[in-house]
C-alpha atoms as a PDB file:
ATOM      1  CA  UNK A   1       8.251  28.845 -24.618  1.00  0.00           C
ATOM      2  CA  UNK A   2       6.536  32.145 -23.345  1.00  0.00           C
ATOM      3  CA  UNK A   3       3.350  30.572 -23.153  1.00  0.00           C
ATOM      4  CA  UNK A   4       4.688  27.496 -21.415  1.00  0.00           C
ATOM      5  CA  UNK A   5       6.578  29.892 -18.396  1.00  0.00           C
ATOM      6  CA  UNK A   6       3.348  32.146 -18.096  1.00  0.00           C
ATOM      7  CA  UNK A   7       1.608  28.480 -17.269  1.00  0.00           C
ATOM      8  CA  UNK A   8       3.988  27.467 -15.221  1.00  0.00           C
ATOM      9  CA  UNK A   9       2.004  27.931 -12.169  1.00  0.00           C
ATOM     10  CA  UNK A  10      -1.079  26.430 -12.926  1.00  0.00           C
ATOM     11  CA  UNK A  11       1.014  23.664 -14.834  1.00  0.00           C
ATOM     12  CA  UNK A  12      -0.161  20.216 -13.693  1.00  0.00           C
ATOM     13  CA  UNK A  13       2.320  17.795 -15.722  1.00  0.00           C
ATOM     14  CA  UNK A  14       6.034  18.965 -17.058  1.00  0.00           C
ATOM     15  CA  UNK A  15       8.116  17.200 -19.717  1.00  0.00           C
ATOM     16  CA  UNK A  16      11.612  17.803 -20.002  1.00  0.00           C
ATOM     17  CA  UNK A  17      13.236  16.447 -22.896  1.00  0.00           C
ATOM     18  CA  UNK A  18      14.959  16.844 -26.389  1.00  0.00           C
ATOM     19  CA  UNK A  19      17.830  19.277 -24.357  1.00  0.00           C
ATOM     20  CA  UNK A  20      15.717  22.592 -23.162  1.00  0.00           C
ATOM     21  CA  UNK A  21      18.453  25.408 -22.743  1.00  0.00           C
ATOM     22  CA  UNK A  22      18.808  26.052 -18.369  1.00  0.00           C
ATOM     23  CA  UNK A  23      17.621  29.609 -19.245  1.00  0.00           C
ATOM     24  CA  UNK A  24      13.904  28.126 -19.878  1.00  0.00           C
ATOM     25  CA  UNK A  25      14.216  25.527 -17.247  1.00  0.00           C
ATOM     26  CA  UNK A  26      15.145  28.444 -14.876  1.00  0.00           C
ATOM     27  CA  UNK A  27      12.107  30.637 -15.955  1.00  0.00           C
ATOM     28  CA  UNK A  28       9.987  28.180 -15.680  1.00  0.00           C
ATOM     29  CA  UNK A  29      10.773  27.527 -11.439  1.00  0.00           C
ATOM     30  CA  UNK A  30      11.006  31.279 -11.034  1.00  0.00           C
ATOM     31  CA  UNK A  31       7.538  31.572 -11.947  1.00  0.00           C
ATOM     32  CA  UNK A  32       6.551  28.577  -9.615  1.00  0.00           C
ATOM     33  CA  UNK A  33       5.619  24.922 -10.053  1.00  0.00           C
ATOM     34  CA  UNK A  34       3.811  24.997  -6.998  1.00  0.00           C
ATOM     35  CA  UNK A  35       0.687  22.763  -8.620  1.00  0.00           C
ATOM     36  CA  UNK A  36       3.120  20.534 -11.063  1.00  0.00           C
ATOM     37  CA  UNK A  37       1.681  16.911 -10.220  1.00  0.00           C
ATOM     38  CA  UNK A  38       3.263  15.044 -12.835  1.00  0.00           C
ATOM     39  CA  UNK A  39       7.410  15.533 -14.044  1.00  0.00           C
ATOM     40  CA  UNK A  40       9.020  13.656 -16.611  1.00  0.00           C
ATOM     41  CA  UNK A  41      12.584  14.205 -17.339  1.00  0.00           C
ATOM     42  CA  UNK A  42      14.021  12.058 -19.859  1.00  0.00           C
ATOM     43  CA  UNK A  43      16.929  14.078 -21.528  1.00  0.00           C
ATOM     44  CA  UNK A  44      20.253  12.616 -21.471  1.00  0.00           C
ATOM     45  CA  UNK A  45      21.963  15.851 -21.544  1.00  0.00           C
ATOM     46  CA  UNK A  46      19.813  17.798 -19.307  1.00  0.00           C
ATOM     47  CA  UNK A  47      22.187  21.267 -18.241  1.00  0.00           C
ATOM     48  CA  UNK A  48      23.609  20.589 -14.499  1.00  0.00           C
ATOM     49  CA  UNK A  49      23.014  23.885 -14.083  1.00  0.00           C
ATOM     50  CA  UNK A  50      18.871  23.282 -14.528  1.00  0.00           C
ATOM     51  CA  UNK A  51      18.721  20.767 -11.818  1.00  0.00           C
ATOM     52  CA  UNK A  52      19.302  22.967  -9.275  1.00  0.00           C
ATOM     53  CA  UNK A  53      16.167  25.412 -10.547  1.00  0.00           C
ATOM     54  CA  UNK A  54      13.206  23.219  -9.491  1.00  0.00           C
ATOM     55  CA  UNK A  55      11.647  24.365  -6.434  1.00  0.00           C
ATOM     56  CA  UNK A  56       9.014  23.264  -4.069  1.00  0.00           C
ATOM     57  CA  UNK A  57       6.466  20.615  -5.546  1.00  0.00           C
ATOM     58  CA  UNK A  58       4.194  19.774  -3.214  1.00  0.00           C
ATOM     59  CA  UNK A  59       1.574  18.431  -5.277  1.00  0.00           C
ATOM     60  CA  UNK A  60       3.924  15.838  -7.340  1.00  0.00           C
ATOM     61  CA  UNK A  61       3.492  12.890  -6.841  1.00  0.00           C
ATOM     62  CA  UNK A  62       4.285  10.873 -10.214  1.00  0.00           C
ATOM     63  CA  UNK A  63       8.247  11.036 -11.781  1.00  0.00           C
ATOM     64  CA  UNK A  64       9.599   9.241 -14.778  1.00  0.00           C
ATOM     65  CA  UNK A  65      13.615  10.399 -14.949  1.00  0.00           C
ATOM     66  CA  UNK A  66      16.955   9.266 -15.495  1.00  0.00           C
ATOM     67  CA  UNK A  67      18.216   8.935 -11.927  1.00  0.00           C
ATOM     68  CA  UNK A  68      21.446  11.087 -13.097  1.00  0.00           C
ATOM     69  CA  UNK A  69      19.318  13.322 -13.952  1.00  0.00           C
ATOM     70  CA  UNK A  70      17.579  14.151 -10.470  1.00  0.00           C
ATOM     71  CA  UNK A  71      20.675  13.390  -8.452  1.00  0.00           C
ATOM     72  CA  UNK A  72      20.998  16.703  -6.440  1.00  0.00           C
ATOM     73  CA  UNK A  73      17.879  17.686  -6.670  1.00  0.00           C
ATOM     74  CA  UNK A  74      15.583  17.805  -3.644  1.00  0.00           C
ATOM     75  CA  UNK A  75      12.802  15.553  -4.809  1.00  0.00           C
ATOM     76  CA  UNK A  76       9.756  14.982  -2.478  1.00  0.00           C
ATOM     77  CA  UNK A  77       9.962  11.606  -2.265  1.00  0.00           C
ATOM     78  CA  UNK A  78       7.761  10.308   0.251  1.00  0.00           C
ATOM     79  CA  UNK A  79       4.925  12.097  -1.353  1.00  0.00           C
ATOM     80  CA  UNK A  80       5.344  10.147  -4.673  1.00  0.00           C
ATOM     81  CA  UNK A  81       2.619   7.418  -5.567  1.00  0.00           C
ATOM     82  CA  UNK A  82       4.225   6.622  -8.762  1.00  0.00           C
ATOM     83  CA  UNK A  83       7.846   5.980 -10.296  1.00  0.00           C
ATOM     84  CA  UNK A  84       9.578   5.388 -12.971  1.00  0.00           C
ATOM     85  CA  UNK A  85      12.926   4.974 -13.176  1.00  0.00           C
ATOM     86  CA  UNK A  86      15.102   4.563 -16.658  1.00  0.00           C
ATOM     87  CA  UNK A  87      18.595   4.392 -17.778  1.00  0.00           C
ATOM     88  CA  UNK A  88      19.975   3.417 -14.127  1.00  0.00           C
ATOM     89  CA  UNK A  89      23.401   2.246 -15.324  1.00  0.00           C
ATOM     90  CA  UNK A  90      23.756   0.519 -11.313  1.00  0.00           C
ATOM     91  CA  UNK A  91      21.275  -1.309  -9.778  1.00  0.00           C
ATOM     92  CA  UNK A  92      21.822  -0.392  -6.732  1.00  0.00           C
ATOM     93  CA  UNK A  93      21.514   3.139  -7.751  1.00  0.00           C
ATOM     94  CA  UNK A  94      17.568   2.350  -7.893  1.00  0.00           C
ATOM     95  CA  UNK A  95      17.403   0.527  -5.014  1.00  0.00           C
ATOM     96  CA  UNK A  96      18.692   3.619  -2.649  1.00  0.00           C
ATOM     97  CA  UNK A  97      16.201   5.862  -4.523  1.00  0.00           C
ATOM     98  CA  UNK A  98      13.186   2.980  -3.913  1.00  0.00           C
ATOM     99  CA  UNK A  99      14.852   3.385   0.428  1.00  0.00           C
ATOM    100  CA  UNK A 100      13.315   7.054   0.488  1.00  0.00           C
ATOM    101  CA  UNK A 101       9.552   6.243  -1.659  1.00  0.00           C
ATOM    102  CA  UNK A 102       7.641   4.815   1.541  1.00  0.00           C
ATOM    103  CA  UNK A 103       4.501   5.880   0.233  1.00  0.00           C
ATOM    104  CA  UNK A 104       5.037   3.945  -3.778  1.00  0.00           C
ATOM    105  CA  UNK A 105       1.911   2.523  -5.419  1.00  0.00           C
ATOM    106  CA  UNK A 106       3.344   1.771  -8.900  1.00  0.00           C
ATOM    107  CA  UNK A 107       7.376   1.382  -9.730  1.00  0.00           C
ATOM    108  CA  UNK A 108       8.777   0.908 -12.771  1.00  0.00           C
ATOM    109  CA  UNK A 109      12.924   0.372 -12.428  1.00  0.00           C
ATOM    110  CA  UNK A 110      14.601   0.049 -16.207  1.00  0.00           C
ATOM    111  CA  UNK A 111      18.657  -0.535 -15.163  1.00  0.00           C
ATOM    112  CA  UNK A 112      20.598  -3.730 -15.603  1.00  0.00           C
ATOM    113  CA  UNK A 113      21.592  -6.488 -13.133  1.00  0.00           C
ATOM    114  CA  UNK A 114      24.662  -7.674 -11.192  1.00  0.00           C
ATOM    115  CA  UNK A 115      27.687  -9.975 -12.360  1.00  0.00           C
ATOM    116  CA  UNK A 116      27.728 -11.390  -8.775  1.00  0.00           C
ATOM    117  CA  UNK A 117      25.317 -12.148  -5.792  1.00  0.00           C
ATOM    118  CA  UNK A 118      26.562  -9.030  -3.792  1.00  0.00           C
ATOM    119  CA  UNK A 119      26.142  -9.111  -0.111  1.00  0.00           C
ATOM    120  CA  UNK A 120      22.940  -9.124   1.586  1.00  0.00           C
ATOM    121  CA  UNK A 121      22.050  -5.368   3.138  1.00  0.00           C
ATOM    122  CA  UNK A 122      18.754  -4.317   4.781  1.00  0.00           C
ATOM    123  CA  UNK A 123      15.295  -4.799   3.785  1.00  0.00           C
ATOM    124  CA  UNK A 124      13.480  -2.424   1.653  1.00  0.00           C
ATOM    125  CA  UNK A 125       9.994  -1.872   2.989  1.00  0.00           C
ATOM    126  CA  UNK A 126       7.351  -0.598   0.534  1.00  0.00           C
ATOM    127  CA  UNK A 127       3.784  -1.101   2.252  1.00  0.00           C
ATOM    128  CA  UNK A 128       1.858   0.055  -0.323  1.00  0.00           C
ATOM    129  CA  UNK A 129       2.989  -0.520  -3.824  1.00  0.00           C
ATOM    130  CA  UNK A 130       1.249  -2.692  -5.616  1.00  0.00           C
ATOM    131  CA  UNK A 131       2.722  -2.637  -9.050  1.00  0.00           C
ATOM    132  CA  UNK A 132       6.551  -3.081  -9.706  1.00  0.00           C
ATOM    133  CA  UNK A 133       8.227  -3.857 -13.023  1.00  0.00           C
ATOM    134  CA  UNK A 134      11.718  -4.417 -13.091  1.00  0.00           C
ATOM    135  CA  UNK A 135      12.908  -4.638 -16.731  1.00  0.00           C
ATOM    136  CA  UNK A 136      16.876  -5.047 -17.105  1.00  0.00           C
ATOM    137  CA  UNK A 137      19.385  -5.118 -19.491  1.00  0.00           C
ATOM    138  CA  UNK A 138      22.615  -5.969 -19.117  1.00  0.00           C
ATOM    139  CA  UNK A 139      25.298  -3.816 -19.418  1.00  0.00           C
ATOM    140  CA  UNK A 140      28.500  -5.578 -18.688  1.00  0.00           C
ATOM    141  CA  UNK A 141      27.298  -9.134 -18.941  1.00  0.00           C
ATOM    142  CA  UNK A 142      25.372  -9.042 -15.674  1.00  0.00           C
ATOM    143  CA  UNK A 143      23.533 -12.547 -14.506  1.00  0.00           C
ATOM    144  CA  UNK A 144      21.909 -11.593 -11.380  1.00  0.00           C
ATOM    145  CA  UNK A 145      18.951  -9.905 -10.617  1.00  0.00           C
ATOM    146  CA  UNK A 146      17.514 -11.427  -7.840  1.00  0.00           C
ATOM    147  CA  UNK A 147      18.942  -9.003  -5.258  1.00  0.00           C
ATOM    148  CA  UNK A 148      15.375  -6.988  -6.402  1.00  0.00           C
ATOM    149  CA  UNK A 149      13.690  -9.531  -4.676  1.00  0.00           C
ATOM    150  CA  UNK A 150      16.085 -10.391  -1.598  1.00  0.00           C
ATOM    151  CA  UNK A 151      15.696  -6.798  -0.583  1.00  0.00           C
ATOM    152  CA  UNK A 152      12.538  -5.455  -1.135  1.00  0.00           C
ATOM    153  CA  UNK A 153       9.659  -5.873   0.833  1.00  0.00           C
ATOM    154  CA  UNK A 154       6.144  -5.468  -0.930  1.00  0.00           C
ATOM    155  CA  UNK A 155       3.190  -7.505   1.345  1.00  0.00           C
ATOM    156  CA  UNK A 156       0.601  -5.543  -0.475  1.00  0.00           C
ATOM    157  CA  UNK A 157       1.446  -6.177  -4.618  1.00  0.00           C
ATOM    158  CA  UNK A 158      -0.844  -7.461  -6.962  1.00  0.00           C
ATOM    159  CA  UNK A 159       0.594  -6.728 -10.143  1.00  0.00           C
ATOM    160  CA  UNK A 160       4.588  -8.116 -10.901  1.00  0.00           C
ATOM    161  CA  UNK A 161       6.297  -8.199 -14.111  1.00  0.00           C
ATOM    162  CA  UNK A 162       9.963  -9.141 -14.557  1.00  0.00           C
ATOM    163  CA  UNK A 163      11.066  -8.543 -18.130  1.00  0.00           C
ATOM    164  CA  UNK A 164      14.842 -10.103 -18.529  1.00  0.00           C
ATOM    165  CA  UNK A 165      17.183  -9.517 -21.420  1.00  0.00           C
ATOM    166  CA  UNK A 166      19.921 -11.805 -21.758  1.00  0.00           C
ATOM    167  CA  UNK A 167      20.619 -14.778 -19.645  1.00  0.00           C
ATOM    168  CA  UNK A 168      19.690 -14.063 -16.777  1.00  0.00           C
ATOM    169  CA  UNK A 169      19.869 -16.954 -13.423  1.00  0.00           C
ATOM    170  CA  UNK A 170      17.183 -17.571 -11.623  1.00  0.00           C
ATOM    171  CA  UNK A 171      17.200 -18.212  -8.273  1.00  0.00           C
ATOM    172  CA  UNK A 172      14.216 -20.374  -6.538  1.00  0.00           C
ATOM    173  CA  UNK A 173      15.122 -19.706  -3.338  1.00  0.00           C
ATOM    174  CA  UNK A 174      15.246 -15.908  -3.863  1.00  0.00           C
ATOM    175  CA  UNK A 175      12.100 -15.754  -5.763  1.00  0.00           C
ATOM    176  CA  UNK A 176      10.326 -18.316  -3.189  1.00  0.00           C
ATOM    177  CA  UNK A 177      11.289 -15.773  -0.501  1.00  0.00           C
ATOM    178  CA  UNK A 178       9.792 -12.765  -1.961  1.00  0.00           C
ATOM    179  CA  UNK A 179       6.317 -14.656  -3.060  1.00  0.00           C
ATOM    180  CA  UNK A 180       6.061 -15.378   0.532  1.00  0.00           C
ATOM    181  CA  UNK A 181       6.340 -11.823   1.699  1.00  0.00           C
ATOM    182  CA  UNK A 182       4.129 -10.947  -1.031  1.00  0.00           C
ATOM    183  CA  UNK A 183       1.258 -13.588  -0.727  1.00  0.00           C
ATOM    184  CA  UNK A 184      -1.217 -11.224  -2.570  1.00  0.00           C
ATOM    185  CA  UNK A 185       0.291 -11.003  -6.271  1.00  0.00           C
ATOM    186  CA  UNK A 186      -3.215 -11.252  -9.228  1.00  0.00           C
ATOM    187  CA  UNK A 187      -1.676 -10.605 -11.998  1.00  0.00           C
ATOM    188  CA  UNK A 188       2.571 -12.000 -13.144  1.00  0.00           C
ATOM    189  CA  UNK A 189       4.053 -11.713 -16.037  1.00  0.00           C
ATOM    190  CA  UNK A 190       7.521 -12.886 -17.093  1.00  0.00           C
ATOM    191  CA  UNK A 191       9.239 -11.858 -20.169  1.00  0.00           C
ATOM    192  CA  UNK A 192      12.708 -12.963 -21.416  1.00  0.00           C
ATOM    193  CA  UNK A 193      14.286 -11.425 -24.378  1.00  0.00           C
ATOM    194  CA  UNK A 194      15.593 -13.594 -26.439  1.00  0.00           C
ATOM    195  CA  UNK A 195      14.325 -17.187 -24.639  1.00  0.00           C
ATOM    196  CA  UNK A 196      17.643 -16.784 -22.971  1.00  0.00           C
ATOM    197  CA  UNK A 197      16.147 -17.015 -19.200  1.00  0.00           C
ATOM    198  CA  UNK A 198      17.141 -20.278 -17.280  1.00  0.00           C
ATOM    199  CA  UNK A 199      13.719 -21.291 -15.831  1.00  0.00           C
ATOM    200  CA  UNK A 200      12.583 -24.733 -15.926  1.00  0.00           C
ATOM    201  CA  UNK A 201       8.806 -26.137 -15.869  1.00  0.00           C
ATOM    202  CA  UNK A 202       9.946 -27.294 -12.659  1.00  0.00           C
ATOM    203  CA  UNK A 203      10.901 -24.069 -11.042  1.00  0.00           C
ATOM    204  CA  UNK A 204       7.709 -22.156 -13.044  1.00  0.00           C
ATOM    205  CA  UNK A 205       5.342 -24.615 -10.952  1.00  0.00           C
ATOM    206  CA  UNK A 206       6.732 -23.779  -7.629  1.00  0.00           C
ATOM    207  CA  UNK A 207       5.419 -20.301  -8.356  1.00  0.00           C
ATOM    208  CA  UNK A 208       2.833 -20.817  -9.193  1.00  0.00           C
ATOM    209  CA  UNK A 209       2.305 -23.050  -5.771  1.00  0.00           C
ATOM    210  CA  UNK A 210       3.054 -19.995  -3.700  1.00  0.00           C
ATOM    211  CA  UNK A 211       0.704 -17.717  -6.301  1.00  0.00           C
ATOM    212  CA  UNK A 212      -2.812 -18.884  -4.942  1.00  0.00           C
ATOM    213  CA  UNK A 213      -4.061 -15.514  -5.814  1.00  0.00           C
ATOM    214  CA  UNK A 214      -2.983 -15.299  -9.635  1.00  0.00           C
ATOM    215  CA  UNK A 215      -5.396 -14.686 -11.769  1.00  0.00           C
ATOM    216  CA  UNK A 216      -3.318 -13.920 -14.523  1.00  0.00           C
ATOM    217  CA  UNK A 217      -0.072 -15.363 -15.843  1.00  0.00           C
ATOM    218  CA  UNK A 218       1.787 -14.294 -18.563  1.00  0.00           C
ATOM    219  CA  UNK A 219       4.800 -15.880 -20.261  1.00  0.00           C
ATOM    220  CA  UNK A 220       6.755 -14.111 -23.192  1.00  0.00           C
ATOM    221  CA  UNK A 221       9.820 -16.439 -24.617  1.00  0.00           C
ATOM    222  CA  UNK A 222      10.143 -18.361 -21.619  1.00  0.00           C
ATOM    223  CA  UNK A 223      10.754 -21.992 -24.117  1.00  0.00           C
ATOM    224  CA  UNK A 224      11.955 -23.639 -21.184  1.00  0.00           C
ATOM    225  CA  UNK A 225       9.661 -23.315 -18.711  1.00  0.00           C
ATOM    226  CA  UNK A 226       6.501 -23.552 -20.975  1.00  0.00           C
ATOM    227  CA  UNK A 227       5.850 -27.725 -21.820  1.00  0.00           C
ATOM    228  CA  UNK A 228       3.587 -30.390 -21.610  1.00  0.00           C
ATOM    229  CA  UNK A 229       4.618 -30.752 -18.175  1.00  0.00           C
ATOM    230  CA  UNK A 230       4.014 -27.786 -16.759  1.00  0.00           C
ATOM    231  CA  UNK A 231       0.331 -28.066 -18.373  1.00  0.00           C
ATOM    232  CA  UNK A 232      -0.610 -30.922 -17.324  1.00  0.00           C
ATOM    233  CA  UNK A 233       0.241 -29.625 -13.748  1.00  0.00           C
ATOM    234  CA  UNK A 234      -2.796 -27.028 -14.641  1.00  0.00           C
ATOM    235  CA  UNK A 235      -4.618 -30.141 -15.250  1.00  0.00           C
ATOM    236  CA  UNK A 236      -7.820 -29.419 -12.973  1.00  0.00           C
ATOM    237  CA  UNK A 237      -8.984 -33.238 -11.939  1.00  0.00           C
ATOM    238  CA  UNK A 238     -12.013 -33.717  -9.188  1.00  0.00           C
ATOM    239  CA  UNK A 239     -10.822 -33.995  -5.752  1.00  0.00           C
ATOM    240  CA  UNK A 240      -7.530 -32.966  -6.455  1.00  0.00           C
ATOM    241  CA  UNK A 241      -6.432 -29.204  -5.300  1.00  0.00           C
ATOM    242  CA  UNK A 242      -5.756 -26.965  -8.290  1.00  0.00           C
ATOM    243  CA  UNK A 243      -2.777 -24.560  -9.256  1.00  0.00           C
ATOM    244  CA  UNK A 244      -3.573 -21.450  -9.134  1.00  0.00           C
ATOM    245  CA  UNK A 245      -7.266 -22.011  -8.808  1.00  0.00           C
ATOM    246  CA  UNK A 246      -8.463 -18.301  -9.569  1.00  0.00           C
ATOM    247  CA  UNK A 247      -6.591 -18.212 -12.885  1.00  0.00           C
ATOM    248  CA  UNK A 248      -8.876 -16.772 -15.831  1.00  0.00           C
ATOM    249  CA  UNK A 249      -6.447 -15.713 -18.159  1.00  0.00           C
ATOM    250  CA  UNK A 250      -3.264 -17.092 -19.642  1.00  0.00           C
ATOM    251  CA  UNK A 251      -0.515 -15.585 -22.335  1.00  0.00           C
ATOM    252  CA  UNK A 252       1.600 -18.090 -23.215  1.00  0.00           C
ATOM    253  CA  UNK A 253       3.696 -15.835 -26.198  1.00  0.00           C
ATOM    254  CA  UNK A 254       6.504 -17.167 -28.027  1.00  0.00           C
ATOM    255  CA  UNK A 255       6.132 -20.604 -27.079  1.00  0.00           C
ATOM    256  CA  UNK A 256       7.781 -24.217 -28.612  1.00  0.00           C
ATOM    257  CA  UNK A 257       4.595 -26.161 -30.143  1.00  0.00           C
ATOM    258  CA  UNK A 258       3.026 -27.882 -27.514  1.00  0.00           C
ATOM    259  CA  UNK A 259       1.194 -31.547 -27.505  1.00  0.00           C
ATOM    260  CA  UNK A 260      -1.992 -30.902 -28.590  1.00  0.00           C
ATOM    261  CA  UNK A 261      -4.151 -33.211 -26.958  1.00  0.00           C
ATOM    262  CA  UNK A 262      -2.346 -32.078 -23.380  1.00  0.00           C
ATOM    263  CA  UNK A 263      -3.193 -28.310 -23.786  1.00  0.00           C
ATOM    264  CA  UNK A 264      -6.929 -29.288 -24.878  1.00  0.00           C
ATOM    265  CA  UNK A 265      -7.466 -31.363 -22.160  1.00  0.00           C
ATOM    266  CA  UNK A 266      -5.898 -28.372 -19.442  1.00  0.00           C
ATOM    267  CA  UNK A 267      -7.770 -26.021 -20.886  1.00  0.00           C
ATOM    268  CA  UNK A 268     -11.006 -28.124 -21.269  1.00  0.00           C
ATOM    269  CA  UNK A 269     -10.802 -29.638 -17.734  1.00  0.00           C
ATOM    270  CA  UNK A 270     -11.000 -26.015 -16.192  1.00  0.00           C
ATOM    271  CA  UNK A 271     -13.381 -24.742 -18.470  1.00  0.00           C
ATOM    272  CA  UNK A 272     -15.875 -27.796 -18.216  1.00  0.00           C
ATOM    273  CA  UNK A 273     -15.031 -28.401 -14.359  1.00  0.00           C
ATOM    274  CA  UNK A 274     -18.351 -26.950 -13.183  1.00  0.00           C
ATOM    275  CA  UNK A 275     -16.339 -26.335  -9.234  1.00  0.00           C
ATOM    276  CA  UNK A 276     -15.915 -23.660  -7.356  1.00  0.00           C
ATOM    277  CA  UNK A 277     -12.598 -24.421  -7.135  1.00  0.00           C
ATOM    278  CA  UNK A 278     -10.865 -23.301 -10.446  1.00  0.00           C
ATOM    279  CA  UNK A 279     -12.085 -20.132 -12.403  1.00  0.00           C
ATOM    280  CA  UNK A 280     -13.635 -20.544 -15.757  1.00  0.00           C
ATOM    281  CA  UNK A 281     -11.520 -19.117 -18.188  1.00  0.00           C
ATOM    282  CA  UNK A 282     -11.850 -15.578 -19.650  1.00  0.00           C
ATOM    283  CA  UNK A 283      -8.867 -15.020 -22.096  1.00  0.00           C
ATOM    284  CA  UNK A 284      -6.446 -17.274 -23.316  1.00  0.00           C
ATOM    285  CA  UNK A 285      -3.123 -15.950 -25.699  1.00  0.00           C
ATOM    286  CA  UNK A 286      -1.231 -18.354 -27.654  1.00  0.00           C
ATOM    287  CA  UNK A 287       1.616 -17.453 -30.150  1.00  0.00           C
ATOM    288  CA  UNK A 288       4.633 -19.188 -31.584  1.00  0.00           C
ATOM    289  CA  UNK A 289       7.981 -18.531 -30.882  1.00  0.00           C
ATOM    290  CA  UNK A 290       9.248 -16.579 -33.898  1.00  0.00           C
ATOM    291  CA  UNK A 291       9.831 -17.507 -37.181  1.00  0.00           C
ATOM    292  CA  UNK A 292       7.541 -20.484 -36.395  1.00  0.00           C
ATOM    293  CA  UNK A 293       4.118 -21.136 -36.542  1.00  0.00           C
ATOM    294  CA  UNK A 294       1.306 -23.242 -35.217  1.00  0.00           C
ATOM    295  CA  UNK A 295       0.755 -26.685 -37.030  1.00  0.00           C
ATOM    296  CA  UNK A 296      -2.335 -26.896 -39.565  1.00  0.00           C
ATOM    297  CA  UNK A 297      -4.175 -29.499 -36.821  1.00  0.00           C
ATOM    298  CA  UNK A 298      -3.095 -27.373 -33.772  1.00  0.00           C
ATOM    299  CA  UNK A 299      -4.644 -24.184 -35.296  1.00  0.00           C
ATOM    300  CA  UNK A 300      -7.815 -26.459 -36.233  1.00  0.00           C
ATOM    301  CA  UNK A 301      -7.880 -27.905 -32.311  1.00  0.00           C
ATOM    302  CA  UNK A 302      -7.787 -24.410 -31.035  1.00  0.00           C
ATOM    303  CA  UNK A 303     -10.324 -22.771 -33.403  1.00  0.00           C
ATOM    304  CA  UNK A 304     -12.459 -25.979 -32.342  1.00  0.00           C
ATOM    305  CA  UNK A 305     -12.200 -24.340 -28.524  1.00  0.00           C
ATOM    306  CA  UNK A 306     -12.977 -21.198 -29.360  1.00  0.00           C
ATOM    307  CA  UNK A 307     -16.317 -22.614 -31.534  1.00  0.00           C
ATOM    308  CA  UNK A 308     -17.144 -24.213 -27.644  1.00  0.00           C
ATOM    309  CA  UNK A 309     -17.345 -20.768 -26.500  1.00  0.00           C
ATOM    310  CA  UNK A 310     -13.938 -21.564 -24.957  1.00  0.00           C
ATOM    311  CA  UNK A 311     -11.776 -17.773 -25.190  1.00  0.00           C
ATOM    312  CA  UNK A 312      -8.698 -18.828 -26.790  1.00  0.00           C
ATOM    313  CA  UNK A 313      -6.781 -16.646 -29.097  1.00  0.00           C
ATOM    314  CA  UNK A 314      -4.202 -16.930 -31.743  1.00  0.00           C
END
């Protein structure tokens, strides 16, 4: 621990964890964090008494804490670029923190959702993130979590993944809303624990109507909204504008078996199109939903795409 204090001023990224006594904590801010640019504080039982130690940080701009664990303490939080917030036992908790980060590139909120649509309060504006995860685990049997996406405000993401444990609703309007505001989004990924999410095909193709940028799409035990009909809306036929035409790489994970000659001739039709209008394929991720597996004949059709040069992986 003498080492670490004597460092303390040229110290560049801090890890708090695994319950440091508030005597080290306190040592460590009376010899200065002036060039700390990276703090993670992940102890549950962090001292009160250590919070109030940390001094000026001028140079921080990434934090991955427990938001109980910071409350108090005078973060800098319109210099941060990156954050990450776990173990948020209210949502709306996170959301008041994300009201003071103006200057966000990447946020990563772990908390759980709401049992009921609360009311509607004012926009959260966040110019320039352009990552956000929102993973969320219910608590207290919570169903809602699109509040996330009625109140923030994000025109400049690219990257979006919403991982959802439990059954959690979805609501099209909600979502609809915040894909317009954020008409730039590359890269989505949507994960539900458990296959418990209630999205349809139907509602998974109306996102990806108002995703004209996606380039990759990623679904992880969504068994409702992944079936033949939702593929052969990926169908790419001449003269006919394709969804999401830049798309290059799909995950479909934990999926119900799918009709094999429907899936060929989606992933064919792009692949063989020769337009300018759809991408050619550079990674394609198939897996069953677990304990199952793939057929004998749908392994064969897929290792027959892959033998075309075609990218598609078991």
């Amino acid at each position: 621990m003498d080492g670490a204090v004597r460092m303390a001023p040229r110290m560049r990224s801090l890890r708090l964890c695994d319950s440091p006594p508030s005597s080290f904590v306190r040592r460590l801010a009376d010899h200065g964090l002036a060039n700390l640019e990276e703090l993670t504080l992940l102890d549950q039982h962090l001292p009160n008494s250590a919070k109030s130690f940390f001094g000026p940080t001028p140079r921080l701009w990434k934090l991955d804490a427990c938001p109980h664990l910071i409350e108090g303490v005078g973060m800098p939080w319109l210099q941060l670029t990156d954050l990450t917030l776990r173990h948020c036992k209210e949502p709306l908790i996170s959301l008041e923190i994300l009201i003071h980060c103006k200057n966000l590139v990447a946020a990563s909120v772990l908390t759980c959702g709401w049992i009921y649509e609360p009311p509607l309060r004012g926009e959260i504006l966040l110019n320039h993130l352009r990552t956000l995860l929102l993973d969320l685990r219910p608590a207290n049997g919570e169903t809602c979590f699109t509040p996330f996406l009625t109140r923030l405000s994000v025109p400049a993401l690219e990257e979006l993944a919403l991982r959802l444990v439990d059954r959690y609703s979805w609501v099209e309007t909600h979502v609809t809303s915040f894909q317009l505001r954020s008409p730039n989004i590359t890269h989505l990924e949507v994960t539900s624990n458990h296959g418990l999410l209630e999205l349809t095909s139907d509602e998974v193709r109306i996102i990806l109507l108002r995703a004209p940028s996606l380039t990759c799409l990623v679904f992880h035990h969504c068994v409702r909204g992944i079936n033949d009909a939702l593929l052969r809306a990926l169908l790419y036929k001449d003269g006919v504008e394709p969804l999401v035409p830049r798309l290059h790489d799909l995950s479909l994970l934990g999926i119900h078996p799918l009709k094999i000659t429907v899936l060929e001739d989606m992933i064919v039709s792009r692949w063989n199109s020769g337009s300018p209008a759809v991408a050619r394929w550079k990674r394609i991720q198939l897996k069953p939903l677990y304990p199952f597996a793939f057929s004998k004949n749908f392994c064969m059709a897929m290792k027959a795409l892959a033998r075309q040069g075609i990218p598609v992986v078991l």
